[in-house]
Each structure stands twice: as structure tokens, then as C-alpha cells.
N, C-alpha and C. Protein backbone atom coordinates (compact mmCIF):
# COMPACT_ATOMS: atom_id res chain seq x y z
N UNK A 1 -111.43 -39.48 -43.40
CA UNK A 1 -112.37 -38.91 -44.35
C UNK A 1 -112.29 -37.38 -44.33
N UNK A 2 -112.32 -36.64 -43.08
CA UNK A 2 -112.02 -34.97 -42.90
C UNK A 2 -110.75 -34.74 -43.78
N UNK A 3 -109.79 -35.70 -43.78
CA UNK A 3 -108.30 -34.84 -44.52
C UNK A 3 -108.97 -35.02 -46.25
N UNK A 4 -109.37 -36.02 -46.56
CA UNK A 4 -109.70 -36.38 -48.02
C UNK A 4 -110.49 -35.48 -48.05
N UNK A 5 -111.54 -34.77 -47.66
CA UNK A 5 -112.90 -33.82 -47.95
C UNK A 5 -111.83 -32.38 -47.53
N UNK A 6 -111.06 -32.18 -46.69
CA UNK A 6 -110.04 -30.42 -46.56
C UNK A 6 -109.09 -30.87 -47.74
N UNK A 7 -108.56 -32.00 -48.55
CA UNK A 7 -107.46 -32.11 -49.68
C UNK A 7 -108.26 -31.81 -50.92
N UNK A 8 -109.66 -32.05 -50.73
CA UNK A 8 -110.81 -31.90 -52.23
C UNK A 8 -110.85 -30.29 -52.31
N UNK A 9 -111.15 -29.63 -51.06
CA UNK A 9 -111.92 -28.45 -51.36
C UNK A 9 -110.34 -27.84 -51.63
N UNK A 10 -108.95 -28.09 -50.98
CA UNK A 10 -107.81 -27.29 -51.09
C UNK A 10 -107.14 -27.80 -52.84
N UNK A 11 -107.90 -29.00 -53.33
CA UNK A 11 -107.57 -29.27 -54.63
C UNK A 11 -108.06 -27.90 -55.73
N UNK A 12 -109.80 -28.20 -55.50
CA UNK A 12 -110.42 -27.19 -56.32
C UNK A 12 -110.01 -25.62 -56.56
N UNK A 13 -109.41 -25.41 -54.72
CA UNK A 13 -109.05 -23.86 -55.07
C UNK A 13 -108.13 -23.77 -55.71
N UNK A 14 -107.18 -24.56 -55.35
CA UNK A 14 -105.58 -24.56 -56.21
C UNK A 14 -105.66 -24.82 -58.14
N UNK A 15 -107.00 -25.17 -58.48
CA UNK A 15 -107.10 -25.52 -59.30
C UNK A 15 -107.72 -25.14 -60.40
N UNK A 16 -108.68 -24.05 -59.36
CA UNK A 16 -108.84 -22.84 -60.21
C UNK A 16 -107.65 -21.60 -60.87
N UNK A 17 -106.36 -21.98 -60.06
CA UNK A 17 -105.20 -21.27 -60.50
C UNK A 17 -104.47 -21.73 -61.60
N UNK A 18 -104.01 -23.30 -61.43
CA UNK A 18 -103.77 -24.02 -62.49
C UNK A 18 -104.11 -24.64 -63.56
N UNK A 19 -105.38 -24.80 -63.84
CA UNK A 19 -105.78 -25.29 -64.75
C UNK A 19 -105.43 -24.10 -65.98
N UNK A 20 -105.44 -22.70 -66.22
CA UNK A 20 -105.73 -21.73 -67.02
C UNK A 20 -104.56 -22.23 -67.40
N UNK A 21 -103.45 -22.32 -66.94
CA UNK A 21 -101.93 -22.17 -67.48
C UNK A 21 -102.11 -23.82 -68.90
N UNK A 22 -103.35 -24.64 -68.68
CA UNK A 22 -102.74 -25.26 -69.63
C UNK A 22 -104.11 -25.19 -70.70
N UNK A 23 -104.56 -24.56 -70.62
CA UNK A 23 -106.21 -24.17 -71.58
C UNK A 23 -105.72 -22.60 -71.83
N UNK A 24 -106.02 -22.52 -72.88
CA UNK A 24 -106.06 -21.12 -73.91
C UNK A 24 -104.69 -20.93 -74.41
N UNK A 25 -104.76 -20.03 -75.27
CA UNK A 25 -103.12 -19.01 -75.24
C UNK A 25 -102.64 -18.07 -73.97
N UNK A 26 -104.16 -17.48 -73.68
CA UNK A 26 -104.04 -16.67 -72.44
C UNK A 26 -104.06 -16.89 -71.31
N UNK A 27 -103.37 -16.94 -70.19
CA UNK A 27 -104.07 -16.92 -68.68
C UNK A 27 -105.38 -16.71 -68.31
N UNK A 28 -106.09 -17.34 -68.61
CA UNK A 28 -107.40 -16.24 -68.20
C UNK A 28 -108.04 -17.29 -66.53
N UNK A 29 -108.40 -16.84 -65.95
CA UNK A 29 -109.08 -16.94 -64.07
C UNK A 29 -110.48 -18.01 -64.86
N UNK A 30 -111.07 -17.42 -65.78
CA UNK A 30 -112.34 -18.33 -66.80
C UNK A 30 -112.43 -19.61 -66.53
N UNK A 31 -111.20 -19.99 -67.38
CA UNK A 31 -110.92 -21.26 -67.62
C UNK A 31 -110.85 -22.13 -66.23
N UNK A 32 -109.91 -21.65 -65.33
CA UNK A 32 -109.57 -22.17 -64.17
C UNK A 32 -111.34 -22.20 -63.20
N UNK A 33 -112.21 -21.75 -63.86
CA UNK A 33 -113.20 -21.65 -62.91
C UNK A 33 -114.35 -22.46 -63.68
N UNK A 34 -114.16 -22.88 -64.67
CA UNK A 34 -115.11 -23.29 -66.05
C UNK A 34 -114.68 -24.81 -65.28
N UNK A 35 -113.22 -24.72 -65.59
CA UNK A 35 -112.70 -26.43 -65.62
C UNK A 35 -113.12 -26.71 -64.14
N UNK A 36 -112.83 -26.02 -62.89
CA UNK A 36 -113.38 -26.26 -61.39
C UNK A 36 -114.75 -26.71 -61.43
N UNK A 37 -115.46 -26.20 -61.98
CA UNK A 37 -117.01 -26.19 -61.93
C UNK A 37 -117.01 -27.61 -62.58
N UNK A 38 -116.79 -28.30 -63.42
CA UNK A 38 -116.58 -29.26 -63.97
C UNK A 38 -116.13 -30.50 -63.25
N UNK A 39 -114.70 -30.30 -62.28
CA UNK A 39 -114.26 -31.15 -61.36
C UNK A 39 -114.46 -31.42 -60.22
N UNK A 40 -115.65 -30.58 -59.59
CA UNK A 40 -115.84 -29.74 -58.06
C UNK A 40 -116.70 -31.40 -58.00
N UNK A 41 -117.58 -32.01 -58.65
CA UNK A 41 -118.46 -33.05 -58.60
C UNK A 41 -117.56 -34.53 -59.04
N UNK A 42 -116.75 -34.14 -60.00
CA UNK A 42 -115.88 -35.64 -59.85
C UNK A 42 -114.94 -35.60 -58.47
N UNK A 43 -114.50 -34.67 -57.56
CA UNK A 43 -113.87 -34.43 -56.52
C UNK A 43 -114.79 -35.61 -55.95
N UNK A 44 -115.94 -35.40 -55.81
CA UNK A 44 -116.60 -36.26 -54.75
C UNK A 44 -116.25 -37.48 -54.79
N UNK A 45 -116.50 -37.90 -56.20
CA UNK A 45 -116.09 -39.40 -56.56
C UNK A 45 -114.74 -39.57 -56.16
N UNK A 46 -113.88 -38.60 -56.30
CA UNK A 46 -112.51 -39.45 -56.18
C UNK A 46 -112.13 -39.02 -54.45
N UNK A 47 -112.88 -38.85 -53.81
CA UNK A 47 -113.08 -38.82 -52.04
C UNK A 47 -113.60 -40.08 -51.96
N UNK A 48 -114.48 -40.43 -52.45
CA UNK A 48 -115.37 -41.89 -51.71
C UNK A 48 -114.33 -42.79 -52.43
N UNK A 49 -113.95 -42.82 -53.77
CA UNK A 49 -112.60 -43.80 -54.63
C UNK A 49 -111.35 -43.73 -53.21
N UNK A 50 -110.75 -42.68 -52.50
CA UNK A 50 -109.45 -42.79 -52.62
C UNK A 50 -109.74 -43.56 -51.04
N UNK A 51 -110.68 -43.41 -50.51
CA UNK A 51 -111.30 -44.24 -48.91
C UNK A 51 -111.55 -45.41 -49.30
N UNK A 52 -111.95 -45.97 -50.49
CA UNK A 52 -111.78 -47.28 -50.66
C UNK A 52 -110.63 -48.00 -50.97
N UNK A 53 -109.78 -47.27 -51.77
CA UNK A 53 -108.42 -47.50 -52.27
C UNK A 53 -107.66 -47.97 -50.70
N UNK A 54 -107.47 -46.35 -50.01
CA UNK A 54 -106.98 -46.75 -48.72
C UNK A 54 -107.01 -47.91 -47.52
N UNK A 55 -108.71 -47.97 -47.90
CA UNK A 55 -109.32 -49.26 -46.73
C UNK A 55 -108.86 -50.56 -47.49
N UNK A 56 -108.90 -50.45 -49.00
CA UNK A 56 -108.39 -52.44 -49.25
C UNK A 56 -107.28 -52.67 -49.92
N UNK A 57 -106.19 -51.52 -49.89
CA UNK A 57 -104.94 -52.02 -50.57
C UNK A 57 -104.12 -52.47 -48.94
N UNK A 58 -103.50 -53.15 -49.99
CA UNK A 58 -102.28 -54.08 -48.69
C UNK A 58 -101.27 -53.55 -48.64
N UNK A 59 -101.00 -52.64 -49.93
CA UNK A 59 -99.43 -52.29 -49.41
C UNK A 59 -99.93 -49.91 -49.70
N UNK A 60 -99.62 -49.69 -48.43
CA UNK A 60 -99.66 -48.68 -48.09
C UNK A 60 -98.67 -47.78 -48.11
N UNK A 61 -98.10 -48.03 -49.48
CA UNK A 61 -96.79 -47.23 -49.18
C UNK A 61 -97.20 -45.98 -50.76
N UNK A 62 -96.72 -44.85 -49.81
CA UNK A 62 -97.20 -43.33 -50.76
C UNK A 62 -97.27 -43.46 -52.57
N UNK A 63 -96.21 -44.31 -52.74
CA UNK A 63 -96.20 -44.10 -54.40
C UNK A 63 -96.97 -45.13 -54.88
N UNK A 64 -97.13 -46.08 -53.83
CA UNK A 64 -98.35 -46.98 -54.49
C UNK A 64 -99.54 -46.58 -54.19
N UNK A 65 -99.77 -46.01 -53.28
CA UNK A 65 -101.49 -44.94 -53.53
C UNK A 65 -101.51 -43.79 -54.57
N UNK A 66 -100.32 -43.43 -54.79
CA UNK A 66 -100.73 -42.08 -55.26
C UNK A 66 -100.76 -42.91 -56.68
N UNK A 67 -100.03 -44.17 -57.35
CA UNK A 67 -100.33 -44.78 -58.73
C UNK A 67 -101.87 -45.25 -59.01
N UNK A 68 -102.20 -45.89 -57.90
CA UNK A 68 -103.64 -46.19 -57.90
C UNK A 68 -104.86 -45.15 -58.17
N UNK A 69 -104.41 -43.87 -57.12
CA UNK A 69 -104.83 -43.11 -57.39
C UNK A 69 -105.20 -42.43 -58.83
N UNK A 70 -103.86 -42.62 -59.36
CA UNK A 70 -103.75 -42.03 -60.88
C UNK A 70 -104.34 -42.72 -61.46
N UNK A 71 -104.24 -44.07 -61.12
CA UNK A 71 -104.94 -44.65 -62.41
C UNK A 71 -106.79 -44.55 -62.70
N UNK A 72 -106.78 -44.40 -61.54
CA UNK A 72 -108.35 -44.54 -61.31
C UNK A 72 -109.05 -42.79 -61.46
N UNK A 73 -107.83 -42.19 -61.48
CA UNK A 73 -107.94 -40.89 -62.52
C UNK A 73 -108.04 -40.86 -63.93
N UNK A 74 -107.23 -41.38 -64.38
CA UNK A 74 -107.11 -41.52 -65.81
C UNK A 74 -108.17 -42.11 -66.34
N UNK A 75 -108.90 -43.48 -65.81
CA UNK A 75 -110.35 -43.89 -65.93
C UNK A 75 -111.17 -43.01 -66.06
N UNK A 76 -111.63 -42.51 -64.89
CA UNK A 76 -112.68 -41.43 -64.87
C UNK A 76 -112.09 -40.68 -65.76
N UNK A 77 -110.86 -40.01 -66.37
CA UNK A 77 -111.24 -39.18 -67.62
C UNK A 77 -111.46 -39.76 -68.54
N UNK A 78 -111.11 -40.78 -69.08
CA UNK A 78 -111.72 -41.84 -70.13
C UNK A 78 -113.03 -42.05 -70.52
N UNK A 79 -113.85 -42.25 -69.16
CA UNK A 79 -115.00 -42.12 -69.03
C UNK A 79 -115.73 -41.01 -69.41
N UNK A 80 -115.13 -39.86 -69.17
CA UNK A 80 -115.54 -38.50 -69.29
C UNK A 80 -115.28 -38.44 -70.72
N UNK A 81 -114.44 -38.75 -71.40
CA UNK A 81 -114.54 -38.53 -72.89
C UNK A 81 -115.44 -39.44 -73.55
N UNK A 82 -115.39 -40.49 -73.41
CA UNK A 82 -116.81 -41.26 -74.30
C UNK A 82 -118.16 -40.97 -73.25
N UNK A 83 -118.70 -40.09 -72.24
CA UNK A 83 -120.25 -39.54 -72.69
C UNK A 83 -119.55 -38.40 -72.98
N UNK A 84 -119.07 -37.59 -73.36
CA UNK A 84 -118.79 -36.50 -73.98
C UNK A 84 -118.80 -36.84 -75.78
N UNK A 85 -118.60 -37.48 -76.14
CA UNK A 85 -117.70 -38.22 -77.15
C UNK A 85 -118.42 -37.25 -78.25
N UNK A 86 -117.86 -36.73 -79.08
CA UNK A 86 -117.25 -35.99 -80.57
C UNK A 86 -116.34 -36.54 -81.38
N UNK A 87 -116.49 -36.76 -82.66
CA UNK A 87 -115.75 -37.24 -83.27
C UNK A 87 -114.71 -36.54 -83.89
N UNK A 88 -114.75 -35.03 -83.08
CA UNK A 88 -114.31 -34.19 -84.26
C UNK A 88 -113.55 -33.38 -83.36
N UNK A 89 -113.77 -33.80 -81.83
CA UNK A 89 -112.87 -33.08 -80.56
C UNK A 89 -112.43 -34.47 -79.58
N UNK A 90 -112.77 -35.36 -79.88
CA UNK A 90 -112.25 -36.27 -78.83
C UNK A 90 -111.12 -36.81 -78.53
N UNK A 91 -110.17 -35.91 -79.26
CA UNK A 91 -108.30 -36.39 -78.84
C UNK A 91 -108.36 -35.12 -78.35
N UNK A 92 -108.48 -33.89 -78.13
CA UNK A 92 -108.83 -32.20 -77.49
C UNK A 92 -109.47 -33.34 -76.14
N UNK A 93 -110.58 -33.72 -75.98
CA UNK A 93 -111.37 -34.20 -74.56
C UNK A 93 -110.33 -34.56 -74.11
N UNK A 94 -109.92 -36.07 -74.75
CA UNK A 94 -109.14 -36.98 -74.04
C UNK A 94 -107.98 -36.00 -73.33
N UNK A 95 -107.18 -35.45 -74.29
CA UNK A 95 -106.30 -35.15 -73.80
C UNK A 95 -106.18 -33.92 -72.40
N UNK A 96 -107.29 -33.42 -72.69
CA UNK A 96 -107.54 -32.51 -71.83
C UNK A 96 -107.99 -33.09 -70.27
N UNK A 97 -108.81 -33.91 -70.31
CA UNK A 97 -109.21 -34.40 -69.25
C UNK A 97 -108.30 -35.72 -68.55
N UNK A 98 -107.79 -35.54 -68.95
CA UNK A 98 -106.62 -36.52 -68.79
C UNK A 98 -105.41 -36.01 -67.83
N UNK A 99 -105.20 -34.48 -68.45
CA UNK A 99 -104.43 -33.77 -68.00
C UNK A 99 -104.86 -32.86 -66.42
N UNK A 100 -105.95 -32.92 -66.59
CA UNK A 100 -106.94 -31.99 -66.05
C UNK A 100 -106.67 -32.67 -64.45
N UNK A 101 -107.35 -34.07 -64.89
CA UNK A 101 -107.50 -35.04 -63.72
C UNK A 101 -106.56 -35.67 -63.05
N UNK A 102 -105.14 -35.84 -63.93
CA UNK A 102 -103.58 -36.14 -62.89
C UNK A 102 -103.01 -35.25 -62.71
N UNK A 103 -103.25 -33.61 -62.83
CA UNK A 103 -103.23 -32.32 -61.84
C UNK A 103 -103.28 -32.45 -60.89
N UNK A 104 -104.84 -32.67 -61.02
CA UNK A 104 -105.58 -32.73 -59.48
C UNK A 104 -105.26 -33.65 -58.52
N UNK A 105 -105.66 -35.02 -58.96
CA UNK A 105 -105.40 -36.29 -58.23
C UNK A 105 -104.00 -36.02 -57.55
N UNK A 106 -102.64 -35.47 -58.38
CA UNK A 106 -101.48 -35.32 -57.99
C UNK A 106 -101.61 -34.26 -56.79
N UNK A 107 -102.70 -33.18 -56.69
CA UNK A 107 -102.73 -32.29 -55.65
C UNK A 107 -103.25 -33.19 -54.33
N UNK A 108 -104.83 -33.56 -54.60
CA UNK A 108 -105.39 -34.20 -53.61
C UNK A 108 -104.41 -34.94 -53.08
N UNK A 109 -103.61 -35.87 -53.79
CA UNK A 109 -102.89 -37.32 -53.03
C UNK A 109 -101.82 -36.15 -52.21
N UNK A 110 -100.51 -35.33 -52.95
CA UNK A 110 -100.44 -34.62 -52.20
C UNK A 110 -100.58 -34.17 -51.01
N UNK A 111 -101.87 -33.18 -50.95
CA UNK A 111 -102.28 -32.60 -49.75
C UNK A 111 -103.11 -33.97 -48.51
N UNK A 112 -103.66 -34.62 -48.81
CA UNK A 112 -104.33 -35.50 -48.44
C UNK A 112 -103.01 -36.60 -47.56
N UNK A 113 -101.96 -36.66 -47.97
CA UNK A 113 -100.67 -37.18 -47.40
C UNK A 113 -100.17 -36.26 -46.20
N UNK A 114 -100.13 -35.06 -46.78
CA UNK A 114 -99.37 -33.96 -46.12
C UNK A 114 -100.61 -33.68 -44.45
N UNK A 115 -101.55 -33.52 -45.14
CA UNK A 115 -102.55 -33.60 -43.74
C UNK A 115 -102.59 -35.07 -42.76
N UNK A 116 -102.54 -36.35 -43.37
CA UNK A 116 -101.85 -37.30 -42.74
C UNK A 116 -100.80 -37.58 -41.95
N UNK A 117 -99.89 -36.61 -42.42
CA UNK A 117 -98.46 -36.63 -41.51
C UNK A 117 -98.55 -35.44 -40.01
N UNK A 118 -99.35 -34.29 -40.68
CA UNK A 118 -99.82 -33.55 -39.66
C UNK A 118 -100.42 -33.85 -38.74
N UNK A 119 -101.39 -34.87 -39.02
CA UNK A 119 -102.33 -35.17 -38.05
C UNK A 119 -101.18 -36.67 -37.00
N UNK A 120 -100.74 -37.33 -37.33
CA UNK A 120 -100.21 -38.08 -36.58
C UNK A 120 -98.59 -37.74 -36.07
N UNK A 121 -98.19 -36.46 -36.67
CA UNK A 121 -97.37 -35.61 -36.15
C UNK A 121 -97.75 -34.58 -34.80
N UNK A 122 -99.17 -34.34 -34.71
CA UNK A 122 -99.68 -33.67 -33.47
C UNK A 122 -100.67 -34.97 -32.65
N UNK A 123 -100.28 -35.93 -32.80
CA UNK A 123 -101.04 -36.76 -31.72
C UNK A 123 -102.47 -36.92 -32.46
N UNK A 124 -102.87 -36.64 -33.33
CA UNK A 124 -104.39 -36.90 -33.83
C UNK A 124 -104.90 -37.92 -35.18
N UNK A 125 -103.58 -38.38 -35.23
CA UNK A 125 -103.87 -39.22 -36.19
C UNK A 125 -103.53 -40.91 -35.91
């Protein structure tokens, strides 16, 4: 649970960097902190999601968590576009949050792996 909660908070920062590059024309730090503020609370959800994922899948092998992972990303942005729902921006939502959320998920699973190998690479895992 400590590597999933240090892969959330090392998601958000990283993600205040990346997100700008795919919102606006401009780079702007805004965006990357607009869209964080936004994901900093679905982070949680997908910490308590990826401890369940981990505890009841049978086959534990990296590209099949990190698919699960995704998918159960792509949900939650789904979700996020119909209570958001506009009829007049909701391929802009979708697509955005869509994008937004297999960023991230791709960071968390990522880092959240990489602290896994560390930790049972120094005896602590």
C-alpha cells in the first residue's frame, strides 16, 4: 500500500508537467495544475482499485496489471464524462479524460512496479 500511495503522489507531480503538453496551444504550468487538482482525488480511487486488482487477479504478470489497470482507467474516465456530460463538449471530455487518465495510470503502474522491484531488490519486499 506505501509504494501505491509514494507512485500516486510521484504520479500527480509528474503530472502537473505533462498534462500541459496535451491541453492548450501553449505550454502553460495552469493547465498541468488545473488537470492535477482534478486527478489528485481520482488518485485515491485508483490506490484502493489497483490493491484490489493486485489482491484478486491470478495471473500477476506486469502487462496484465498494467491492462487491467488501464482499463479500469478508461472506466473512470467514462464515468467522468457522463456526470460531466454536455452535449456540446462531450467528445472534448471524453477524449480528454481518457487521455488524461492512461497518462497517469501508465505513470502510477510504472512507478508503483519500479518501487516493487526496489523494495524486494533491498530485502524489503
Amino acid at each position: 500500500m506505501k509504494n501505491k500511495i509514494i507512485s500516486a503522489v510521484i504520479t500527480l507531480i509528474l503530472g502537473v508537467f505533462i498534462i500541459p503538453l496535451f491541453i492548450g496551444y501553449t505550454y502553460s504550468i495552469a493547465y498541468g495544475i488545473y488537470g492535477t487538482a482534478f486527478t489528485a482525488p481520482a488518485m485515491l480511487v485508483a490506490v484502493v482499485v489497483s490493491v484490489v486488482i493486485e489482491k484478486y487477479s491470478k495471473n500477476k504478470k506486469v502487462l496484465i496489471m498494467y491492462i487491467k489497470h488501464l482499463f479500469c482507467a478508461l472506466i473512470f474516465s467514462l464515468l467522468f464524462s457522463l456526470v460531466n456530460f454536455n452535449i456540446d463538449t462531450f467528445k472534448d471530455t471524453i477524449y480528454l479524460s481518457s487521455l488524461m487518465g492512461s497518462i497517469y495510470i501508465t505513470i502510477f503502474v510504472i512507478f508503483d512496479y519500479l518501487l516493487k522491484s526496489l523494495n524486494k531488490s533491498n530485502g524489503f519486499g
